[in-house]
PDB file of N, CA and C in Angstrom:
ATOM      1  N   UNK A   1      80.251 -18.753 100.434  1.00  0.00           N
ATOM      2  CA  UNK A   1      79.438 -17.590 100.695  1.00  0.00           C
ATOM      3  C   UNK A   1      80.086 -16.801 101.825  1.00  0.00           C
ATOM      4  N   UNK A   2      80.424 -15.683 101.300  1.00  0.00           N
ATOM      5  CA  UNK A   2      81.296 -14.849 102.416  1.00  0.00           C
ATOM      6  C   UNK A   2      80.742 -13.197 102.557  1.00  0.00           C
ATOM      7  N   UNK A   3      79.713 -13.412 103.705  1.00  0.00           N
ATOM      8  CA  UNK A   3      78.397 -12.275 104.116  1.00  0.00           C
ATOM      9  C   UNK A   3      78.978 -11.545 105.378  1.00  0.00           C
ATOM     10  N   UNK A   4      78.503 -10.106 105.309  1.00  0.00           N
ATOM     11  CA  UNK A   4      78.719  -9.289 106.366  1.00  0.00           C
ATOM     12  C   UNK A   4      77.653  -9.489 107.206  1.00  0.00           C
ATOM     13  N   UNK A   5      77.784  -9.089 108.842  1.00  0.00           N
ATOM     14  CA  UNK A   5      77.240  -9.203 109.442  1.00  0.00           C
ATOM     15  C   UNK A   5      75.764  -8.278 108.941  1.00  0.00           C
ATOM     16  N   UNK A   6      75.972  -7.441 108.499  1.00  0.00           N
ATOM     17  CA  UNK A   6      74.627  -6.540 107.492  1.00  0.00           C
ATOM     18  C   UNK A   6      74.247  -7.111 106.646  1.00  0.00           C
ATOM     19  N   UNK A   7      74.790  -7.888 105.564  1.00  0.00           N
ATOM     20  CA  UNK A   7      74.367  -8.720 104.696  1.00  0.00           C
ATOM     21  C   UNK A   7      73.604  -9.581 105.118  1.00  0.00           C
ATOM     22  N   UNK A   8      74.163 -10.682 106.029  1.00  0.00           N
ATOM     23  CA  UNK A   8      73.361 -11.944 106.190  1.00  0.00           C
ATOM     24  C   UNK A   8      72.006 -12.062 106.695  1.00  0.00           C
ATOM     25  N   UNK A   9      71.099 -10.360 107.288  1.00  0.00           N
ATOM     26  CA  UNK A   9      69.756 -11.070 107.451  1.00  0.00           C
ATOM     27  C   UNK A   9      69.380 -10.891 106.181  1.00  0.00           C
ATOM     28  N   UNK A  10      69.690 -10.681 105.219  1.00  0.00           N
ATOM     29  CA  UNK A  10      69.170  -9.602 103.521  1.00  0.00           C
ATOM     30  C   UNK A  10      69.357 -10.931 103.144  1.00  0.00           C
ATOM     31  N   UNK A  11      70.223 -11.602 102.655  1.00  0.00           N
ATOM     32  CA  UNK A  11      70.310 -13.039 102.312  1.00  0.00           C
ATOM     33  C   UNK A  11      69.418 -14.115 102.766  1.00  0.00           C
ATOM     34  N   UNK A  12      69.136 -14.078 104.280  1.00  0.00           N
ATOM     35  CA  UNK A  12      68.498 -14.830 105.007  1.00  0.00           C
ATOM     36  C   UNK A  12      67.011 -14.729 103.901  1.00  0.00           C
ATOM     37  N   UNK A  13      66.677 -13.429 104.881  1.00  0.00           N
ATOM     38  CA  UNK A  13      65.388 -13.144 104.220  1.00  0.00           C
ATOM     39  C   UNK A  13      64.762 -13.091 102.093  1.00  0.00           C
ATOM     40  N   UNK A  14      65.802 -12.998 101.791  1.00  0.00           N
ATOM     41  CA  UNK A  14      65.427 -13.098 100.212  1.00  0.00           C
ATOM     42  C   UNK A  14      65.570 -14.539 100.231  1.00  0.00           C
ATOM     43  N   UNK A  15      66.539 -14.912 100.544  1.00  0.00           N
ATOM     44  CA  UNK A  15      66.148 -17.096 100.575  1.00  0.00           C
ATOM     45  C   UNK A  15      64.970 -17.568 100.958  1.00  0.00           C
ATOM     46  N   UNK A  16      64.820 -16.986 102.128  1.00  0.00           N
ATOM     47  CA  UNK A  16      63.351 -17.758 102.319  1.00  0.00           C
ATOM     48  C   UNK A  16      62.470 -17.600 101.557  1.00  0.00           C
ATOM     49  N   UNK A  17      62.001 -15.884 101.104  1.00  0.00           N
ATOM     50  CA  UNK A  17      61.388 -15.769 100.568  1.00  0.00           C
ATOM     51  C   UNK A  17      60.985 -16.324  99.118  1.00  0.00           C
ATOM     52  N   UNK A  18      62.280 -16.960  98.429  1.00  0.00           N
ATOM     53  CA  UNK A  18      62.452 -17.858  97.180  1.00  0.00           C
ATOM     54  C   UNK A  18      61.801 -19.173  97.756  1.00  0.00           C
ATOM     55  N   UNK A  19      62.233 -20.006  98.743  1.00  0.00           N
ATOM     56  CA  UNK A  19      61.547 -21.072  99.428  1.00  0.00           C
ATOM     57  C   UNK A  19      60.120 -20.875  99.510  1.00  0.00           C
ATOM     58  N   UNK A  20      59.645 -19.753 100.002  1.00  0.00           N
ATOM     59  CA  UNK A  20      58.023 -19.542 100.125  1.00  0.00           C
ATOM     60  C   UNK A  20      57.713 -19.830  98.551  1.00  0.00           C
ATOM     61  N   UNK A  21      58.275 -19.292  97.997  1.00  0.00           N
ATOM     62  CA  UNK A  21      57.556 -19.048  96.756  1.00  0.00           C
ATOM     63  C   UNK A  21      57.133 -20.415  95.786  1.00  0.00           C
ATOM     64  N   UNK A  22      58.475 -21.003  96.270  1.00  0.00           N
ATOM     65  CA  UNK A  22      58.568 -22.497  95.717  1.00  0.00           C
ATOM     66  C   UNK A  22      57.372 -23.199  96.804  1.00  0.00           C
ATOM     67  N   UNK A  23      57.408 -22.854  97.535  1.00  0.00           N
ATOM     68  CA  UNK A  23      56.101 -23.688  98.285  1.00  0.00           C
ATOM     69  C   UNK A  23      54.909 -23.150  97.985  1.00  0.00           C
ATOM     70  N   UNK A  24      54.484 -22.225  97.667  1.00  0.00           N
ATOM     71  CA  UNK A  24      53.340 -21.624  96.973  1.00  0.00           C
ATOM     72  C   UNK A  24      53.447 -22.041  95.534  1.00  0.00           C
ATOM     73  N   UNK A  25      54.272 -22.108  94.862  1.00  0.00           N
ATOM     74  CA  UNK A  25      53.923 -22.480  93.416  1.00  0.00           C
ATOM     75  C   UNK A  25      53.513 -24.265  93.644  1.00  0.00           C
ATOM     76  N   UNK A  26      53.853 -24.940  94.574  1.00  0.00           N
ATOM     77  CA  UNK A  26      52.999 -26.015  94.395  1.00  0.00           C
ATOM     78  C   UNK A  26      54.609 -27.038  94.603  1.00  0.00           C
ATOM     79  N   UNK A  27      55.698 -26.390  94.022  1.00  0.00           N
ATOM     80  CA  UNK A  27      56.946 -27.077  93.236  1.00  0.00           C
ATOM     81  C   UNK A  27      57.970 -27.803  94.501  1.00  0.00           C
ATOM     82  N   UNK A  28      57.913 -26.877  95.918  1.00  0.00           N
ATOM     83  CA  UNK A  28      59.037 -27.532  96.845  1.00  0.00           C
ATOM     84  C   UNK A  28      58.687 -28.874  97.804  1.00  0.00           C
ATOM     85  N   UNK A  29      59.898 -29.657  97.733  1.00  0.00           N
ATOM     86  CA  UNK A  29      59.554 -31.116  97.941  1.00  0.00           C
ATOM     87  C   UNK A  29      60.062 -31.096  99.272  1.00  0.00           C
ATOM     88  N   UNK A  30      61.338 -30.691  99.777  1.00  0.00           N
ATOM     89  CA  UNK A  30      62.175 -30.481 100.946  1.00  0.00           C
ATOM     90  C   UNK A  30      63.439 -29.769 101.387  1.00  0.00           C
ATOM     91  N   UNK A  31      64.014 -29.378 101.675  1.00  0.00           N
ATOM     92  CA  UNK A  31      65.446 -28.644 101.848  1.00  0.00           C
ATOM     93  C   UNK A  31      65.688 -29.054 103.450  1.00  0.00           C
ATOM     94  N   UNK A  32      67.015 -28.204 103.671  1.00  0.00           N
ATOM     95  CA  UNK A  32      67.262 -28.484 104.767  1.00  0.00           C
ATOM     96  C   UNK A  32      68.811 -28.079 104.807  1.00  0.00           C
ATOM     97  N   UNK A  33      69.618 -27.477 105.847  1.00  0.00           N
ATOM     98  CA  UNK A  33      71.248 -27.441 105.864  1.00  0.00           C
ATOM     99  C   UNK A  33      72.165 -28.649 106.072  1.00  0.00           C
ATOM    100  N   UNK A  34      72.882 -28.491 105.832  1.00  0.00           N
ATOM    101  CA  UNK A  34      73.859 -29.735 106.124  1.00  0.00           C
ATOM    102  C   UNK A  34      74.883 -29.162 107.558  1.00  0.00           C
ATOM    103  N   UNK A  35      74.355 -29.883 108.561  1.00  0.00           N
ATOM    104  CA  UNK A  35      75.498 -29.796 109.864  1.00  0.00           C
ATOM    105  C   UNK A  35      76.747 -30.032 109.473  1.00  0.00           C
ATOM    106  N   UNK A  36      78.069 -28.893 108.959  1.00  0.00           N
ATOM    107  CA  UNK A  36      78.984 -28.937 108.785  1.00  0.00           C
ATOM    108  C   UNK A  36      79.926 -29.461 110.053  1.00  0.00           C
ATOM    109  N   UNK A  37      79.245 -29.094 111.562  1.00  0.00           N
ATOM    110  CA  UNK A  37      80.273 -29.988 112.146  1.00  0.00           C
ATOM    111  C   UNK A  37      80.538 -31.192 112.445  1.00  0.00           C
ATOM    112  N   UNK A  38      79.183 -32.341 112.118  1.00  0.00           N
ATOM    113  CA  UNK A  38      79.281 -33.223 112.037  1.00  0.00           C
ATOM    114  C   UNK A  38      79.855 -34.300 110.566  1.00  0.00           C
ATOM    115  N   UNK A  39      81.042 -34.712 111.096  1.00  0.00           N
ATOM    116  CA  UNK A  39      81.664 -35.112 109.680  1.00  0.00           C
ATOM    117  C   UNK A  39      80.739 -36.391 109.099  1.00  0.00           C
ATOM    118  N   UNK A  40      80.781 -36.451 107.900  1.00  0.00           N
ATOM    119  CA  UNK A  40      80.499 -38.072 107.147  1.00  0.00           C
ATOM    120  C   UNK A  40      81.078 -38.840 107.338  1.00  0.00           C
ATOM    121  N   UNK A  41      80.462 -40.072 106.825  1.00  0.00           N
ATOM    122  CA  UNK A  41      81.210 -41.207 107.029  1.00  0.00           C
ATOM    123  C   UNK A  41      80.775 -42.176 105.783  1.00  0.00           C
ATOM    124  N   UNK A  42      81.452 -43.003 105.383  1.00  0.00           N
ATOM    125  CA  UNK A  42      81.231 -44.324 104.468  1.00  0.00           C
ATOM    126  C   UNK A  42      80.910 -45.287 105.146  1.00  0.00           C
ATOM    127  N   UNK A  43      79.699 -45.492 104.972  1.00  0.00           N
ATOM    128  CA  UNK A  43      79.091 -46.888 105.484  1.00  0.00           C
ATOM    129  C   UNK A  43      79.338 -47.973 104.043  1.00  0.00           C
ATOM    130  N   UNK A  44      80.560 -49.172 103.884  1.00  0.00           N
ATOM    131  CA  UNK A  44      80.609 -49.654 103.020  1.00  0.00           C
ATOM    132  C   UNK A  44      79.807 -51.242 102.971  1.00  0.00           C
ATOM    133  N   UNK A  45      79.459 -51.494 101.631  1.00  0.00           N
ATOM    134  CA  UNK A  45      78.618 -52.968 101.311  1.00  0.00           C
ATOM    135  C   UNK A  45      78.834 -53.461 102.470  1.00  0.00           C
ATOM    136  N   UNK A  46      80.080 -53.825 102.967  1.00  0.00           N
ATOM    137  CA  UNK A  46      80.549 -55.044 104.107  1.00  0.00           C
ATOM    138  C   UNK A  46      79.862 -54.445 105.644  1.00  0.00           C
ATOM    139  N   UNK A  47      79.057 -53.149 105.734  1.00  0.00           N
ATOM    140  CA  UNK A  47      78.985 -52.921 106.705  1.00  0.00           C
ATOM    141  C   UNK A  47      79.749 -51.661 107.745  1.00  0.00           C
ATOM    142  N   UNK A  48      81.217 -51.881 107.310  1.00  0.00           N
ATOM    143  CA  UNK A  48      82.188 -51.302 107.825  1.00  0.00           C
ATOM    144  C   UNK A  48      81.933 -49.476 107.846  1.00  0.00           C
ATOM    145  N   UNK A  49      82.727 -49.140 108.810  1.00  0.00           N
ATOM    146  CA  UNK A  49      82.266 -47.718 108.883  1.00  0.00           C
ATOM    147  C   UNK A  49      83.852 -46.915 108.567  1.00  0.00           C
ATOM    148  N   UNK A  50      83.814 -45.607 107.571  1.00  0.00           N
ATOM    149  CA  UNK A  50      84.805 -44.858 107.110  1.00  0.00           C
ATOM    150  C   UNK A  50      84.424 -43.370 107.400  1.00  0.00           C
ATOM    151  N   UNK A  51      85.827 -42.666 107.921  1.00  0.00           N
ATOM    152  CA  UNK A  51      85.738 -41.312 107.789  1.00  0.00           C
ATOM    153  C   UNK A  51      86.298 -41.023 106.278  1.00  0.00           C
ATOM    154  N   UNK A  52      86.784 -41.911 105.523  1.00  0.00           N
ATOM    155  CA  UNK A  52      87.053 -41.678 104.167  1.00  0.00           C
ATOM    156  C   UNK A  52      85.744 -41.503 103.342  1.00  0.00           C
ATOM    157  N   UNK A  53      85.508 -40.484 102.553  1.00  0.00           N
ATOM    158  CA  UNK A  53      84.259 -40.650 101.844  1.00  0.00           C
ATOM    159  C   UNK A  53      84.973 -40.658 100.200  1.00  0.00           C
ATOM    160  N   UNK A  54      83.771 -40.471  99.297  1.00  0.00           N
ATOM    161  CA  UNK A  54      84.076 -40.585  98.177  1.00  0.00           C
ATOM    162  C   UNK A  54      84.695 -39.469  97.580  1.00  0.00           C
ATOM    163  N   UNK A  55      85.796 -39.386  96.967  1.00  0.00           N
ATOM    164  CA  UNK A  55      86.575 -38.355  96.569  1.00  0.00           C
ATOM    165  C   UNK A  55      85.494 -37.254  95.670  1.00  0.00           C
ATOM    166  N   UNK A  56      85.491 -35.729  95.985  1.00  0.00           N
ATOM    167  CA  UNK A  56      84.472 -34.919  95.106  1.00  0.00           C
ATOM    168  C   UNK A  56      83.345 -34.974  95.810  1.00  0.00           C
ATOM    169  N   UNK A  57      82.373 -35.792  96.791  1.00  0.00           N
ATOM    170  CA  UNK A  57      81.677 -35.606  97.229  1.00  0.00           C
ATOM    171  C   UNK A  57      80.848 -34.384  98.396  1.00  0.00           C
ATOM    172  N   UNK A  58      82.082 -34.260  98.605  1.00  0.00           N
ATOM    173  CA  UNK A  58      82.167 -33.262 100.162  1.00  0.00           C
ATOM    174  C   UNK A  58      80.673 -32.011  99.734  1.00  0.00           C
ATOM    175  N   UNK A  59      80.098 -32.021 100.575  1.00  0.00           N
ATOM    176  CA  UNK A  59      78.486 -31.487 100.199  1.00  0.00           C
ATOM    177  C   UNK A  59      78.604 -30.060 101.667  1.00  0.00           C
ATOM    178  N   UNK A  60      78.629 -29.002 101.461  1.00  0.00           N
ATOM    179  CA  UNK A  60      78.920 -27.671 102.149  1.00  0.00           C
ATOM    180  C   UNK A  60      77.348 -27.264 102.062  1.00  0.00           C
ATOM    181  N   UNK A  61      77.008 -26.524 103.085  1.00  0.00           N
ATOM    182  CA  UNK A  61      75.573 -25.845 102.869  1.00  0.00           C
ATOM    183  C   UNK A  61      74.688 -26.333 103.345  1.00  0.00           C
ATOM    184  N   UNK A  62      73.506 -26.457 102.204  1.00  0.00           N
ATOM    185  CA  UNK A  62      72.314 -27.277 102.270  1.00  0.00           C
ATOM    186  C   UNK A  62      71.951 -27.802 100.797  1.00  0.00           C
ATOM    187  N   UNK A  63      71.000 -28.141 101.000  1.00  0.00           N
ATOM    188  CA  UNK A  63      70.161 -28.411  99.502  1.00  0.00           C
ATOM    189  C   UNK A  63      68.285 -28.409  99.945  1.00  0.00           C
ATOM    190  N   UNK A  64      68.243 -27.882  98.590  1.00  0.00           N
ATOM    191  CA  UNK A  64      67.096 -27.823  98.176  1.00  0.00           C
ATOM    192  C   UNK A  64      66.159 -28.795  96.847  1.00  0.00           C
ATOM    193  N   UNK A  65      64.510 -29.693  97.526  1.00  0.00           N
ATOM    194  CA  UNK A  65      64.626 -30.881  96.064  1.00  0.00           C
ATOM    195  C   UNK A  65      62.883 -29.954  96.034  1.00  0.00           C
ATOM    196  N   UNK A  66      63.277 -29.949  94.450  1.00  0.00           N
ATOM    197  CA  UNK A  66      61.987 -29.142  93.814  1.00  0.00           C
ATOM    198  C   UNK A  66      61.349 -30.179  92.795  1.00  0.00           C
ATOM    199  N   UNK A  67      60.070 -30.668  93.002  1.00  0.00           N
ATOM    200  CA  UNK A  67      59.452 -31.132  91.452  1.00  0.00           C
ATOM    201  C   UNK A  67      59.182 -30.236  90.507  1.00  0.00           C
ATOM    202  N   UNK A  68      59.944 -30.648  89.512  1.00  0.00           N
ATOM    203  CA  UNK A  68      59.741 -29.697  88.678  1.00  0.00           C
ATOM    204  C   UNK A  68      59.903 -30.538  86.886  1.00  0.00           C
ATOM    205  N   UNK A  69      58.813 -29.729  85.729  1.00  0.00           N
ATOM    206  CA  UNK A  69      58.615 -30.552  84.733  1.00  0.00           C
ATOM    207  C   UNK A  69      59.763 -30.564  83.845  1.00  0.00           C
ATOM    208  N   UNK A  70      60.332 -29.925  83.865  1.00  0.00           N
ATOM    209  CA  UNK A  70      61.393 -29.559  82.816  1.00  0.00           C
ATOM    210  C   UNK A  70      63.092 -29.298  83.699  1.00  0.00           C
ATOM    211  N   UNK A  71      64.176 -29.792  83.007  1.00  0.00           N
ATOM    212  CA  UNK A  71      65.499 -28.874  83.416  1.00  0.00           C
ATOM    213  C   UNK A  71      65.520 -27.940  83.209  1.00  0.00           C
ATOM    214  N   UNK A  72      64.997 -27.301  82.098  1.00  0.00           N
ATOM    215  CA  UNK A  72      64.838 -25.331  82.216  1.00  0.00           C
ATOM    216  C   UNK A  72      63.957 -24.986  83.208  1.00  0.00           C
ATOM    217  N   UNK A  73      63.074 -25.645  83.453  1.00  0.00           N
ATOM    218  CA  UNK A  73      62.585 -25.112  85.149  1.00  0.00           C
ATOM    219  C   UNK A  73      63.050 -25.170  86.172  1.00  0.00           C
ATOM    220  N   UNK A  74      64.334 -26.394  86.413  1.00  0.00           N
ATOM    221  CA  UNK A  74      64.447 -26.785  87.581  1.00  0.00           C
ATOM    222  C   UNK A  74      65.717 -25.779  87.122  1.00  0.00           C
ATOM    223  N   UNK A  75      66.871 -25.258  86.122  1.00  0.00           N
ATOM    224  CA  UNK A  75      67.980 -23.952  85.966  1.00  0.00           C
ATOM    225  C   UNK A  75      67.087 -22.672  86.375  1.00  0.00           C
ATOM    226  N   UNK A  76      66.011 -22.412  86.021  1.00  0.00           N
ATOM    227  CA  UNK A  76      65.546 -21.258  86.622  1.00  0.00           C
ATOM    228  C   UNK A  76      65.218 -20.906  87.883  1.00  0.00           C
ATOM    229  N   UNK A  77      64.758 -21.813  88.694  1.00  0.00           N
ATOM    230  CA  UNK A  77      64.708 -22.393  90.095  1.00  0.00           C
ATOM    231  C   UNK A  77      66.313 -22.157  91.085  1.00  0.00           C
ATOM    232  N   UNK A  78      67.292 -22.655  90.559  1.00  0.00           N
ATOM    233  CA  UNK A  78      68.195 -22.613  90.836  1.00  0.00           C
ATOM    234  C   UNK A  78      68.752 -20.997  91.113  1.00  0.00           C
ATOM    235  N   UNK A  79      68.407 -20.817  89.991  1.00  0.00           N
ATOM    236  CA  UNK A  79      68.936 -19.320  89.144  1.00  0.00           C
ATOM    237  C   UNK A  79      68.270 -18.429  90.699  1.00  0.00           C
ATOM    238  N   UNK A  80      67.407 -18.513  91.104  1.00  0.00           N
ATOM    239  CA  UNK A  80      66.036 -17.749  91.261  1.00  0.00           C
ATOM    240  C   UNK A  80      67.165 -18.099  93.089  1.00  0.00           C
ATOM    241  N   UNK A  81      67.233 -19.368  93.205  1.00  0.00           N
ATOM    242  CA  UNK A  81      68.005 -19.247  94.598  1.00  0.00           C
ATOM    243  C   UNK A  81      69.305 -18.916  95.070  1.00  0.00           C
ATOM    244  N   UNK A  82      70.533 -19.152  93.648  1.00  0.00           N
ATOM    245  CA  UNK A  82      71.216 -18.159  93.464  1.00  0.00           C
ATOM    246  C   UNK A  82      71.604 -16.797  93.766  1.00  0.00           C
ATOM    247  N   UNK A  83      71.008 -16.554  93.190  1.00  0.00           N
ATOM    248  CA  UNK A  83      70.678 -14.777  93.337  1.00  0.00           C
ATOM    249  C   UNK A  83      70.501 -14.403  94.538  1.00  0.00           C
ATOM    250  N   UNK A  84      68.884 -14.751  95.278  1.00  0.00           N
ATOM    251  CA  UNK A  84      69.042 -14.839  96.891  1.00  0.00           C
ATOM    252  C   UNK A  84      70.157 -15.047  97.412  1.00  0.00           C
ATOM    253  N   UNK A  85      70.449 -16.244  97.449  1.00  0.00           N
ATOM    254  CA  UNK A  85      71.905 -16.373  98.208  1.00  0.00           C
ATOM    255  C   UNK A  85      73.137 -15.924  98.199  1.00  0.00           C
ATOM    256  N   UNK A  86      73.319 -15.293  97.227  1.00  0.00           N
ATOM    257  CA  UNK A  86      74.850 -15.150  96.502  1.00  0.00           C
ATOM    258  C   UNK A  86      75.552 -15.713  96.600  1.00  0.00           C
ATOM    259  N   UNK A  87      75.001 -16.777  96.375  1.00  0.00           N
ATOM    260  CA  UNK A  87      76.257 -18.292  96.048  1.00  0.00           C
ATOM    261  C   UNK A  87      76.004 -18.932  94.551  1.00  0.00           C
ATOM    262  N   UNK A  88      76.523 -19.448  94.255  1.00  0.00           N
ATOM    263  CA  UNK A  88      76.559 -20.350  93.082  1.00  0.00           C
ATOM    264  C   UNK A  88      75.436 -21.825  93.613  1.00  0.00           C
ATOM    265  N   UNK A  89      74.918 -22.492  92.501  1.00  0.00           N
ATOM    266  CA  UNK A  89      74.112 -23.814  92.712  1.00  0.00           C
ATOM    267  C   UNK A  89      74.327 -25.052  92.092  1.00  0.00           C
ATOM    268  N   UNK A  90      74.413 -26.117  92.613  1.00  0.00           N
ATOM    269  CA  UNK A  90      74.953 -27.037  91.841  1.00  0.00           C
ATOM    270  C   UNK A  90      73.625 -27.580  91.588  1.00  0.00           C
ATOM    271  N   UNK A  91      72.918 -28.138  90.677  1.00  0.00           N
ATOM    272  CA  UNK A  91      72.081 -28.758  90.019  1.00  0.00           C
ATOM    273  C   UNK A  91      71.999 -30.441  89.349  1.00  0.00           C
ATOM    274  N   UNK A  92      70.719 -31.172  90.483  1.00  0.00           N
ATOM    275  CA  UNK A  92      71.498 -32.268  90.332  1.00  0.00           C
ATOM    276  C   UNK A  92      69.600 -32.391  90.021  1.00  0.00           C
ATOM    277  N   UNK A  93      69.688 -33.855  89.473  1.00  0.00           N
ATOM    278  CA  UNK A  93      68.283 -34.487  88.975  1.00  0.00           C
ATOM    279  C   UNK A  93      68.468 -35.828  89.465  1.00  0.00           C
ATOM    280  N   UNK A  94      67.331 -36.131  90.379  1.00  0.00           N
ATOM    281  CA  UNK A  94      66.853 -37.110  91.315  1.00  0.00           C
ATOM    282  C   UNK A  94      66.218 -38.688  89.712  1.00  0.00           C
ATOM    283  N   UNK A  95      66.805 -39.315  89.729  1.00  0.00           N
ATOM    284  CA  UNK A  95      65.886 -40.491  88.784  1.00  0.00           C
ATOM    285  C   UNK A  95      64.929 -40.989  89.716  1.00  0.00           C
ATOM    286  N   UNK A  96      63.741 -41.269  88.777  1.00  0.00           N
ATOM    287  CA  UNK A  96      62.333 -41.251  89.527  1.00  0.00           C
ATOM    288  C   UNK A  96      62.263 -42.883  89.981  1.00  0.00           C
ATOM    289  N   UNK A  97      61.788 -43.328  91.192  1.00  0.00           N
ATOM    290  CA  UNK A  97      61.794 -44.609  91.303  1.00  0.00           C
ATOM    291  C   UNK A  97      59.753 -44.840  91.483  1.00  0.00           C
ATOM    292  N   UNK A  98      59.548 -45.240  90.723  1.00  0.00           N
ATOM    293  CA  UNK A  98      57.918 -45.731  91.255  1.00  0.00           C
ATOM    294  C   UNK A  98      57.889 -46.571  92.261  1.00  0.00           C
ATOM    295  N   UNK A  99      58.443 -47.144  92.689  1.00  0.00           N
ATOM    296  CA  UNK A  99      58.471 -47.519  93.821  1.00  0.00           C
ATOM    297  C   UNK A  99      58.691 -47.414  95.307  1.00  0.00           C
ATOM    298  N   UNK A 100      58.546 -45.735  95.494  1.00  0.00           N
ATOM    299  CA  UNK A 100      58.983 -44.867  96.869  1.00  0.00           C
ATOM    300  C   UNK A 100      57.886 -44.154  96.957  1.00  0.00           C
TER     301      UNK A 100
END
């Protein structure tokens, strides 16, 4: 995402306003940014600690987790924060554990 200093409250403000909306429709679960200056790490089975992480993983931004009934709801959702942002969205689906 590469915003002008004029751009970025217009972005700001149409994001949130997609966030409100998702919190008014009943649908937003949590979001939040990801502190890019703090790097990851691999915490592996044995314990051990890595600045190596898993190749492809590298996570930029934030994310956003919506309940939602359908994958065409949760692409339109996306779509809908997209646009706000003028970034692209990667779209991922949480498997449900009954036990959390």
């Amino acid at each position: 995402m590469v915003l002008t200093d004029e751009e970025f409250p217009i972005v700001v403000a149409a994001s949130h306003a997609v966030i409100e909306e998702a919190k008014a429709s009943g649908v937003y679960v949590f979001g939040g940014g990801i502190k890019e200056e703090v790097d990851p790490v691999l915490v592996s089975a044995d314990g051990s600690v890595s600045t190596e992480i898993y190749p492809g993983s590298e996570l930029k931004g934030g994310f956003t987790v919506l309940e939602l009934p359908t994958r065409e709801d949760a692409v339109e959702w996306a779509r809908k924060i997209a646009v706000a942002c003028r970034c692209s969205q990667e779209l991922r689906e949480f498997g449900y554990d009954p036990d959390s």
